[in-house]
Protein backbone atom coordinates (compact mmCIF):
# COMPACT_ATOMS: atom_id res chain seq x y z
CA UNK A 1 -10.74 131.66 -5.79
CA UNK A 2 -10.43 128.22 -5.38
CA UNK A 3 -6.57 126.94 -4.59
CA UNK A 4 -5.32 124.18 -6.31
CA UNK A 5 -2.82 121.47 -5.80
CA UNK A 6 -0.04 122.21 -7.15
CA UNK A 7 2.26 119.00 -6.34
CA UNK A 8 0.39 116.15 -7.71
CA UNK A 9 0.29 112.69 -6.08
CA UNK A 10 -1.23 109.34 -6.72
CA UNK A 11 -4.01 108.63 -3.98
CA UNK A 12 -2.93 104.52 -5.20
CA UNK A 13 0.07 102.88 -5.82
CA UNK A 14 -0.09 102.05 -9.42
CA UNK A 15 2.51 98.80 -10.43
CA UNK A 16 3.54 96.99 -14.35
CA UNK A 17 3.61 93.19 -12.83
CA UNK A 18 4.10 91.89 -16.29
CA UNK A 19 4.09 92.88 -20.50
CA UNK A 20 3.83 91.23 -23.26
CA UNK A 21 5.41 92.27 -26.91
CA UNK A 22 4.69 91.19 -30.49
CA UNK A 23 7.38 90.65 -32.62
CA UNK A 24 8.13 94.00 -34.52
CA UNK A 25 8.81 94.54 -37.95
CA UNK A 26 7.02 94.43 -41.70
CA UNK A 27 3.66 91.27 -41.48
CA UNK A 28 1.56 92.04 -45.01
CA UNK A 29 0.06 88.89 -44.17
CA UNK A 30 -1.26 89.95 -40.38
CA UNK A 31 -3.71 92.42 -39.30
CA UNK A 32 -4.18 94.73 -36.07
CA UNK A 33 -5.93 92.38 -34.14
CA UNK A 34 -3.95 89.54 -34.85
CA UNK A 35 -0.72 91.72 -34.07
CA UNK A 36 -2.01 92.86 -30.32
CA UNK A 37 -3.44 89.53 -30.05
CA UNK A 38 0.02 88.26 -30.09
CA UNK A 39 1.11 90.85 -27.31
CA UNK A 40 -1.67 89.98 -25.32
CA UNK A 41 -0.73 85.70 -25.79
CA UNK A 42 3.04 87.10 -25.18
CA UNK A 43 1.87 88.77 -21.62
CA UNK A 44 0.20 85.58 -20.91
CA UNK A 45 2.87 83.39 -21.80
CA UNK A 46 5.33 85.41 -19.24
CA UNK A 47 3.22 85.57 -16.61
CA UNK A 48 4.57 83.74 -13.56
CA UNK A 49 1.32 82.43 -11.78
CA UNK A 50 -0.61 82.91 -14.43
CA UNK A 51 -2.89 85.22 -15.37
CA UNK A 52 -7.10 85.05 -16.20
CA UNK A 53 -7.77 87.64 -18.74
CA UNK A 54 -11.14 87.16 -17.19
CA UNK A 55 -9.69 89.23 -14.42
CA UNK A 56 -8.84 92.22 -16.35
CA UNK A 57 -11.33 95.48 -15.06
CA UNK A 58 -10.77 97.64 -17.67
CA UNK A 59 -8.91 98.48 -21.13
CA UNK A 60 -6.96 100.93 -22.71
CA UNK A 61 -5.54 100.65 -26.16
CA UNK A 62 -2.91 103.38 -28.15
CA UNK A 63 -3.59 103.56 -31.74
CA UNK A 64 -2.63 106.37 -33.96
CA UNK A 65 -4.62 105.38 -37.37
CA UNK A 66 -5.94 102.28 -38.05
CA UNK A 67 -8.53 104.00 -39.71
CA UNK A 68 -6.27 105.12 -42.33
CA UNK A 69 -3.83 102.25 -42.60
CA UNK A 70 -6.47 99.62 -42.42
CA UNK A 71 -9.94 100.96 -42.77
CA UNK A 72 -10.85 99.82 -39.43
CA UNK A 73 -12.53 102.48 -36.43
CA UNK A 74 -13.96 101.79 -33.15
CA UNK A 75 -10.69 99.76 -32.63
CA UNK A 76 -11.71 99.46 -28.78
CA UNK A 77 -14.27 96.98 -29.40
CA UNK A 78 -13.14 95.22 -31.97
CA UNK A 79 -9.84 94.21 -29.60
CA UNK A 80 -11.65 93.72 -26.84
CA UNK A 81 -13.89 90.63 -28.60
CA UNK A 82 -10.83 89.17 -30.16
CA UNK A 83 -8.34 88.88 -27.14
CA UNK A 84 -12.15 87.67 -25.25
CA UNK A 85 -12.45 90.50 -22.75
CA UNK A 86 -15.56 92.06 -23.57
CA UNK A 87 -17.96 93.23 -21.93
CA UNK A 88 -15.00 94.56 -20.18
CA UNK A 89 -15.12 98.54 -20.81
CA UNK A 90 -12.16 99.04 -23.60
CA UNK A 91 -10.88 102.58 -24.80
CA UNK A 92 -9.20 103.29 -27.81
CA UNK A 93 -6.62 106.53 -27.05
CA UNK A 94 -5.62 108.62 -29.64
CA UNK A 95 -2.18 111.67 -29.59
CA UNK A 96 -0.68 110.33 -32.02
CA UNK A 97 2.89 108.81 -31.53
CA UNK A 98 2.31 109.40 -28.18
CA UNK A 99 -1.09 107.18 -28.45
CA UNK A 100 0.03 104.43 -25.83
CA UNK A 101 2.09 106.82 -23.99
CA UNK A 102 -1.41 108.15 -22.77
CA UNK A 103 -3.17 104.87 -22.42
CA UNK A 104 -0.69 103.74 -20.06
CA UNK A 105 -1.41 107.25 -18.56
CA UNK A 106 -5.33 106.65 -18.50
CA UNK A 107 -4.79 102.76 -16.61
CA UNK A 108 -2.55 104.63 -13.82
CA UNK A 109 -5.54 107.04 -13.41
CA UNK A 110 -7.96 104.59 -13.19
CA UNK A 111 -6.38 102.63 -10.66
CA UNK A 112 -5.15 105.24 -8.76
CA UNK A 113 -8.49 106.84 -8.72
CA UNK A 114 -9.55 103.44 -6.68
CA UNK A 115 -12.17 102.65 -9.78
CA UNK A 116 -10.10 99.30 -10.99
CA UNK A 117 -7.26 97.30 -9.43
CA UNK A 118 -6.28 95.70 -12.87
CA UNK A 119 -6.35 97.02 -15.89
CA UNK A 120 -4.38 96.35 -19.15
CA UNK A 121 -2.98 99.15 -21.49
CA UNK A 122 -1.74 98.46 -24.82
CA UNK A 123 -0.66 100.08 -27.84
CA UNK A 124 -0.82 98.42 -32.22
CA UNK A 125 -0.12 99.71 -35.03
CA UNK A 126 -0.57 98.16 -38.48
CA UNK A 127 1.34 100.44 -41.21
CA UNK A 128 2.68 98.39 -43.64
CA UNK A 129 -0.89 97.71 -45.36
CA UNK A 130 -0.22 101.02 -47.40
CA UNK A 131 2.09 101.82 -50.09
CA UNK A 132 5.09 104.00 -47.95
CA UNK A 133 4.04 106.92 -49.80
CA UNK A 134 0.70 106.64 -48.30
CA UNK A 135 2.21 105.67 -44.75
CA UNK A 136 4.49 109.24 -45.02
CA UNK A 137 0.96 110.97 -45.70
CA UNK A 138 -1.16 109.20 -43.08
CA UNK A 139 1.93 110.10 -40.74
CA UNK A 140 1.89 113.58 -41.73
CA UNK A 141 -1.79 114.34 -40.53
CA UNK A 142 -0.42 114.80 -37.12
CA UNK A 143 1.05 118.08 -38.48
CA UNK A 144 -0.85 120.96 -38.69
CA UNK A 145 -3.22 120.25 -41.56
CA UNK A 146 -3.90 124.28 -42.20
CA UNK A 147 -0.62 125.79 -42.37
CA UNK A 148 2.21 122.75 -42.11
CA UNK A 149 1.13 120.03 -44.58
CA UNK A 150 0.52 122.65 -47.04
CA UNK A 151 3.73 124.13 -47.20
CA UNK A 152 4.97 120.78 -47.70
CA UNK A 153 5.90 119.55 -44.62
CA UNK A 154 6.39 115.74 -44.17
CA UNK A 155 7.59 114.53 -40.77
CA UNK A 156 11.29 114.27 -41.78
CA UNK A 157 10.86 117.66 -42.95
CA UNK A 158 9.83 118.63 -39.67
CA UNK A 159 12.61 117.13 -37.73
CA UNK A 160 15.23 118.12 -40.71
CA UNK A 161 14.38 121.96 -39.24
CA UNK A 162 14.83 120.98 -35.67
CA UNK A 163 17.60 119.23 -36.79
CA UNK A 164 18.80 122.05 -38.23
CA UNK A 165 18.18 124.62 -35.47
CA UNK A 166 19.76 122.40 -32.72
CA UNK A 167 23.20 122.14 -35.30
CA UNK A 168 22.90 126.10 -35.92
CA UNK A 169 22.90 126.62 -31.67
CA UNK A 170 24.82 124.07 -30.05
CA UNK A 171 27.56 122.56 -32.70
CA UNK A 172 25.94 119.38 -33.18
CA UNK A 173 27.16 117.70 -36.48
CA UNK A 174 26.24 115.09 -38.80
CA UNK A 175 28.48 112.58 -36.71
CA UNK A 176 26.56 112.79 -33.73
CA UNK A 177 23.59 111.88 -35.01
CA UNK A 178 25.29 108.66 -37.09
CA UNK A 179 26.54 107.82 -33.23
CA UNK A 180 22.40 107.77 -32.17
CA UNK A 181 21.88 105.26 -34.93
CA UNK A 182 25.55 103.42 -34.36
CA UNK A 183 24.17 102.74 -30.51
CA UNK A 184 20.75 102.49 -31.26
CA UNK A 185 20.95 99.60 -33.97
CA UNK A 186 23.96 97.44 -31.40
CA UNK A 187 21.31 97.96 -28.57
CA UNK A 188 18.30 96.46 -31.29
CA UNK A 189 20.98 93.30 -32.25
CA UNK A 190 19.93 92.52 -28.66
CA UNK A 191 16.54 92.70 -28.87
CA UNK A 192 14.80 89.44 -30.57
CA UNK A 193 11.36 91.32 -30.84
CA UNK A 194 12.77 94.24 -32.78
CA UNK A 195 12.33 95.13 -36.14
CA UNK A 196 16.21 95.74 -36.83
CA UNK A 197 17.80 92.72 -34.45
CA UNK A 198 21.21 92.90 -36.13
CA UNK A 199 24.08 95.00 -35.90
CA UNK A 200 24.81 97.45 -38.33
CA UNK A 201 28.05 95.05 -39.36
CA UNK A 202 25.77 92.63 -39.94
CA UNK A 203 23.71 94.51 -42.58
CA UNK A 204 26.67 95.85 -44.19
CA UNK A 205 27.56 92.75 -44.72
CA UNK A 206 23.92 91.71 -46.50
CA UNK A 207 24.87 94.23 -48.67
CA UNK A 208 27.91 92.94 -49.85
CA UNK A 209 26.62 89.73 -50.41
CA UNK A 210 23.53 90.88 -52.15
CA UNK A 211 26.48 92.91 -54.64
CA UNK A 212 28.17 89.93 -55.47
CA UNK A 213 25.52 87.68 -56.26
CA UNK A 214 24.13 90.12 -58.84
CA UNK A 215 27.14 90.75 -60.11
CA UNK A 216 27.35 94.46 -59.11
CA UNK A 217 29.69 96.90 -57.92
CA UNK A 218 31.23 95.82 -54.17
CA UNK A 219 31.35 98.12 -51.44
CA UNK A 220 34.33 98.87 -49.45
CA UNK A 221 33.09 99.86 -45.75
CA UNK A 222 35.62 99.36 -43.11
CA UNK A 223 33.63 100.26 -40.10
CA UNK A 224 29.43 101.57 -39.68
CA UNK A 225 30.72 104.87 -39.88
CA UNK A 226 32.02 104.55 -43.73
CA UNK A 227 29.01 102.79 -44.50
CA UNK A 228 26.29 105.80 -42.98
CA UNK A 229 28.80 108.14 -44.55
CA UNK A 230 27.82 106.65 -48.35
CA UNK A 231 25.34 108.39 -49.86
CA UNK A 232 24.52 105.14 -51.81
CA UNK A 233 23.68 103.17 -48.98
CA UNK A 234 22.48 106.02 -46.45
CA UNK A 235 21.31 108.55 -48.74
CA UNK A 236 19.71 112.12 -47.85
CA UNK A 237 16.08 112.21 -46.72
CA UNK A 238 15.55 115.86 -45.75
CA UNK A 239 18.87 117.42 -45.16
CA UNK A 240 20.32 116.68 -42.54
CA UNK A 241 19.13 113.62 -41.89
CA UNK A 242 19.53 110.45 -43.64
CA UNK A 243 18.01 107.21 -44.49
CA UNK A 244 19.47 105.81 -40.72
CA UNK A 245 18.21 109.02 -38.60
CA UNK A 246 14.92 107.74 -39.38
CA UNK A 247 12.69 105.12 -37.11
CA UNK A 248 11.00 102.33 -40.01
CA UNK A 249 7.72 101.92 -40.92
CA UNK A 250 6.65 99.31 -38.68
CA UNK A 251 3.73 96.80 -37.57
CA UNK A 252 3.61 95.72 -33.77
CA UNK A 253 2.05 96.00 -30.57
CA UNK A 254 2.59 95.61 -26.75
CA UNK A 255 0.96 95.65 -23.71
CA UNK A 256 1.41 95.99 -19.74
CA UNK A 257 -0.48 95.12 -17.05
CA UNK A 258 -1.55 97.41 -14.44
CA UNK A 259 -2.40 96.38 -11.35
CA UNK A 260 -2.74 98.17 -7.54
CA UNK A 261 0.35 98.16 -5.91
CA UNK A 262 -0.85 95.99 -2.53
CA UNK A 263 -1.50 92.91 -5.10
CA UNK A 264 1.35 93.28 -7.38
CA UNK A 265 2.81 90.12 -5.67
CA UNK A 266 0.21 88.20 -6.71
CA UNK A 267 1.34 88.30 -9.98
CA UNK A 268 5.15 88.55 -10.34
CA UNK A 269 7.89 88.71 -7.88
CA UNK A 270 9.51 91.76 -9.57
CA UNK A 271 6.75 94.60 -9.55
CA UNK A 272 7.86 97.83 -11.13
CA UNK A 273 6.16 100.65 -9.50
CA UNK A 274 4.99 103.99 -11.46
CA UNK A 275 5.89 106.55 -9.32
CA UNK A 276 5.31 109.62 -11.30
CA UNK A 277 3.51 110.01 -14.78
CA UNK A 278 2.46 113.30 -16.47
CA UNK A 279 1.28 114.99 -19.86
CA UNK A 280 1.61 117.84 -21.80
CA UNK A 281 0.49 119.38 -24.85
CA UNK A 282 2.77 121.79 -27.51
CA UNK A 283 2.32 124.19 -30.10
CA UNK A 284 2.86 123.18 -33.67
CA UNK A 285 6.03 123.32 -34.99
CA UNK A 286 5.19 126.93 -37.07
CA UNK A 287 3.90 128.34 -33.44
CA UNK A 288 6.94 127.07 -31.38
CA UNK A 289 9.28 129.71 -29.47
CA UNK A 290 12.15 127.13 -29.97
CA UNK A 291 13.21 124.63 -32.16
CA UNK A 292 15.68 123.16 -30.25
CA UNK A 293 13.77 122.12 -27.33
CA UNK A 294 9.94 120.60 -27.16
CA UNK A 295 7.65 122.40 -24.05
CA UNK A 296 5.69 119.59 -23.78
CA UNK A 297 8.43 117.24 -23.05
CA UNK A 298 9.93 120.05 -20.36
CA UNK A 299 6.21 120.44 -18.74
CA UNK A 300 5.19 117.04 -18.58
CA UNK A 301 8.98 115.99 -17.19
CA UNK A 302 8.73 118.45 -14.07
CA UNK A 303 4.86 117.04 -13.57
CA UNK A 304 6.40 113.50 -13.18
CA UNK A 305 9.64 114.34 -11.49
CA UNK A 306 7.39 116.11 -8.78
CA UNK A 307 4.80 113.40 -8.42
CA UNK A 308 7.92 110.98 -7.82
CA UNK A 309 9.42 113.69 -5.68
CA UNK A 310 12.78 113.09 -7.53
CA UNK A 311 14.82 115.06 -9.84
CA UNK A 312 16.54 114.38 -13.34
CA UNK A 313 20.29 113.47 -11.87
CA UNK A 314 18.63 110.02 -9.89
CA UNK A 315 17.43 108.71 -12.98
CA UNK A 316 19.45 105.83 -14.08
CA UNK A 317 18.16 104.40 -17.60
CA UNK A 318 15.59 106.29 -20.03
CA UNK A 319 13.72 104.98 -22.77
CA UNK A 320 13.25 108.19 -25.24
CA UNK A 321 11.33 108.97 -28.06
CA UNK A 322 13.56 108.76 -30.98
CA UNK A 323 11.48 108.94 -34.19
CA UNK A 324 14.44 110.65 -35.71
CA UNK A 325 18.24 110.58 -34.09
CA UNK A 326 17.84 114.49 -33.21
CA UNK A 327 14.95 113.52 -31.94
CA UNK A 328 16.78 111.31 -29.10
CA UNK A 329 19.58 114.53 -28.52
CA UNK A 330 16.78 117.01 -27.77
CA UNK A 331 14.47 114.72 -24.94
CA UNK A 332 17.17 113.87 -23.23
CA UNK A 333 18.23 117.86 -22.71
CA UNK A 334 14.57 118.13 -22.32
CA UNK A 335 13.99 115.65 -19.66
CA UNK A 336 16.90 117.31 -17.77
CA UNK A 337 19.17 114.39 -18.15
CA UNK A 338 21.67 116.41 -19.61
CA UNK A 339 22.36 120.68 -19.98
CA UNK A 340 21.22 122.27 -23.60
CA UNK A 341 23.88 121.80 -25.66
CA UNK A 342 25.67 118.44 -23.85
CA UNK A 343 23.71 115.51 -24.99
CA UNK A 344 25.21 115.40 -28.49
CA UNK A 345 28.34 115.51 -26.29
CA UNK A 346 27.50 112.46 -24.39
CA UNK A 347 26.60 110.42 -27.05
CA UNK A 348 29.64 111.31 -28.71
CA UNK A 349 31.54 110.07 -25.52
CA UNK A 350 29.90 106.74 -25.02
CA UNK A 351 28.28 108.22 -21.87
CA UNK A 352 24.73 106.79 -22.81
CA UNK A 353 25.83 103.50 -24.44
CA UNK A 354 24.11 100.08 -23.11
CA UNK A 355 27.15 100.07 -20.40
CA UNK A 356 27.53 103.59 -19.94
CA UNK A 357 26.94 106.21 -17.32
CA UNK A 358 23.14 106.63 -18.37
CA UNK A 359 22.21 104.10 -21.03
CA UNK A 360 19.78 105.54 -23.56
CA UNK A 361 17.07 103.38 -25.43
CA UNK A 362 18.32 99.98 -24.96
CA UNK A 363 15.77 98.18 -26.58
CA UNK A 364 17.49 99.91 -29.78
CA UNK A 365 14.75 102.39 -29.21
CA UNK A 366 12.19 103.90 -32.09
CA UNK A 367 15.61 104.02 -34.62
CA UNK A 368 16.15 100.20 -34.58
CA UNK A 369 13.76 98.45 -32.30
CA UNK A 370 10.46 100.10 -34.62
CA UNK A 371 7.83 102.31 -34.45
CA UNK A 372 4.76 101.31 -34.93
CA UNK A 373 3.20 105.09 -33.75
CA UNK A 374 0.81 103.64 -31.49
CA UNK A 375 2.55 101.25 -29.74
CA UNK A 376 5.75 102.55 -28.91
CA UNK A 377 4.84 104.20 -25.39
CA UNK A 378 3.96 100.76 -23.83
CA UNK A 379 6.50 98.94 -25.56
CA UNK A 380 9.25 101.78 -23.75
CA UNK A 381 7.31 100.82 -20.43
CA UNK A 382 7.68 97.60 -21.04
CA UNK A 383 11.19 97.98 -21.89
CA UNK A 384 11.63 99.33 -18.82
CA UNK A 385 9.69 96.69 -16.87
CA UNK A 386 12.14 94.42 -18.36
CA UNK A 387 15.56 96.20 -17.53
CA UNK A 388 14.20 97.27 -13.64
CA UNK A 389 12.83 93.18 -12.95
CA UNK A 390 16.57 92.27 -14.59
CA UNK A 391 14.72 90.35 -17.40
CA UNK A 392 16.40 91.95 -20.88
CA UNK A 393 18.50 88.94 -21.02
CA UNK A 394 21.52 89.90 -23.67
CA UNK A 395 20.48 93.86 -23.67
CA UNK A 396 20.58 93.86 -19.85
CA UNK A 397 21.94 97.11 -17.96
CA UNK A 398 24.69 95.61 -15.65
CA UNK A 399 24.97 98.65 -13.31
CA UNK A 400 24.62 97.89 -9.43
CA UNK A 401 21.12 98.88 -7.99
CA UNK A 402 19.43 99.42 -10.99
CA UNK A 403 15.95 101.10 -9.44
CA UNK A 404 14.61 104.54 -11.44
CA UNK A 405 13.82 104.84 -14.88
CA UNK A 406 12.11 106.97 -17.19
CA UNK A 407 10.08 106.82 -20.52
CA UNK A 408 9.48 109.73 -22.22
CA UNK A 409 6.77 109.28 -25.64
CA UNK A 410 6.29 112.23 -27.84
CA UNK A 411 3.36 112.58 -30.41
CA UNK A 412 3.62 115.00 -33.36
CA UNK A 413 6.33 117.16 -33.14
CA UNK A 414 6.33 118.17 -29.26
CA UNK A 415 2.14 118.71 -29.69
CA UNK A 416 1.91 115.81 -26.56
CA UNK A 417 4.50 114.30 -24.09
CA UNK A 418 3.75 111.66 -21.90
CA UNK A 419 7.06 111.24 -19.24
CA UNK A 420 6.46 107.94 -17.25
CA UNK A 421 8.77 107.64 -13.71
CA UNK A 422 9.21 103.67 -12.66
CA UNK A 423 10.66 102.40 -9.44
CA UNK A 424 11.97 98.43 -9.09
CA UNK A 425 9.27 97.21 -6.94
């Protein structure tokens, strides 16, 4: 029997030297192309000795469903000839929410395989062309089609049980979630390309003013925590979670590029270096041993943690996937970060907070910043990118040697994980 290799390494060194993001939030007016096109210009327009997209070796681009949101397939091609790369080979990658997690998986391969020395990986999604009925459908076609979808199962039903589960083991409340989307929405304030870029203050305060201008009924909120606890203005989606547990429809894109570590220089003088990257796949939530915890997201963790020959405790800042706030509480006991049981804790204690002892999602993460399926795994790494080359301006981590970090994008529920391990160049 042949013996295989069990700890992983890449035969390259694999480094982001710059990303570009499109503005996040609702664009009837835009489509897909014009949307990563704007990623791509936003890469180009950051790029500190400039960049020849003539130069790029290969493409790979995350996209959950533009088939279904926008009647439009062989998305590869069609991407490629509008951002002018073609004949340049360009993939389309599909795991759902985890879609650009993978790309960005599929660029470090190929340069670490010694095929390509650059390569861009992006991720777009374009969901607000359908009717958010529609979207919740379209979304729910990651589930199981044979035995989840017809028992009813939307995606906040799915996470409502997990939800649910986690509150029935460990004591996690309602309050601990409201504290995901409390942090998650003052982290997004700070971000100018997300979809939510206010604080939750802010909104309250829309809300008020939209009352007395028509005359109605004022609300009284004295803090974000009376306002998520009225029903009126946060009101129950599938029990437990609320209105403000749950990441927005949302159009944008993002990109990175990828280039061999020995020319990283050539492009930026703050390389971030992917030092450890791996995948996993899940049962479906009706086949899972545990509710409370995702296997994927455990598996794919330890393959990354071993390629970077590190382990959880070094990690200093993680972007998670937070589609809903339980979401959020289980990667982060996943991922190691924290014991079963204690991340509620944490975030209860301020411990993951922009300036706290590991901060958590501080581009506002899926809650606040969007989630525009395919695109969030790049836009994480590029979050990161930003935070390790000290470049998140308002949002940025002030803690003294700043150097690991850790994405972690999640398609379905648990079916894929993609855990990405960076290193300040």
């Amino acid at each position: 029997m042949v013996e295989l290799r069990r700890n992983r390494r890449l035969a390259k060194g694999v480094s982001i030297a710059g990303v570009g993001i499109a503005q996040f939030g609702a664009f009837p007016a835009k489509t897909t192309r014009d949307i990563f096109s704007e990623a791509v210009q936003d890469l180009l327009n950051r790029s500190e000795y400039g960049l020849n997209i003539s130069d790029i070796q290969c493409g790979y681009i995350g996209n959950f469903s533009a088939d279904r949101f926008e009647g439009q397939a062989h998305l590869g091609s069609i991407l490629s000839d509008w951002i002018g790369l073609t004949p340049t080979p360009f993939t389309r990658v599909e795991n759902g929410c985890a879609s650009s997690g993978s790309a960005l998986r599929e660029g470090v391969m190929a340069i670490a395989s010694g095929l390509y020395d650059i390569v861009l990986v992006g991720g777009v999604e374009k969901m607000t062309s359908v009717p958010t009925m529609e979207a919740t459908d379209n979304l729910a076609s990651v589930a199981d089609s044979l035995y989840e979808v017809p028992a009813g199962f939307t995606f906040p039903g799915i996470y409502a049980s997990v939800a649910k589960a986690h509150m029935d083991r460990y004591e996690t409340n309602l309050e601990h979630l409201m504290k995901v989307s409390i942090k998650n929405h003052h982290n997004g304030s700070l971000n100018p390309k997300a979809q939510f870029n206010m604080p939750l203050e802010e909104l309250m305060q829309q809300r008020i003013d939209w009352a007395k201008e028509r005359s109605a009924e004022i609300p009284h909120w004295n803090d974000a925590n009376e306002f998520l606890n009225d029903l009126m203005a946060n009101p129950w989606i599938a029990w437990p979670l609320r209105l403000f547990d749950c990441a927005p429809i949302t159009d944008g894109a993002a990109c990175a590029l990828l280039v061999s570590s020995d020319l990283s220089r050539h492009f930026t003088d703050t390389p971030v270096n992917i030092i450890g990257i791996g995948q996993a796949t899940g049962r479906p939530l009706h086949d899972a041993e545990d509710l409370t915890s995702f296997g994927a997201t455990r598996s794919a963790s330890k393959e990354a943690y071993d390629m970077a020959g590190i382990n959880p405790n070094q990690i200093q800042l993680a972007e998670v996937h937070d589609c809903f706030t339980i979401a959020e509480i289980i990667a982060m006991e996943d991922l190691g970060l924290f014991t079963p049981g204690d991340a509620s804790r944490a975030v209860d204690d301020g411990r993951t907070s922009l300036n706290g002892e590991l901060p958590i999602n501080t581009s506002g993460g899926l809650k606040a910043k969007g989630h525009p399926v395919g695109a969030s795994g790049v836009a994480q790494a590029a979050e990161v990118f930003l935070q390790l080359s000290g470049k998140a301006e308002l949002r940025q981590v002030q803690q003294k040697g700043l150097n690991l970090a850790l994405s972690q994008s999640v398609g379905g529920a648990g079916g894929t994980s993609v855990v990405t391990i960076y290193e300040r160049g």
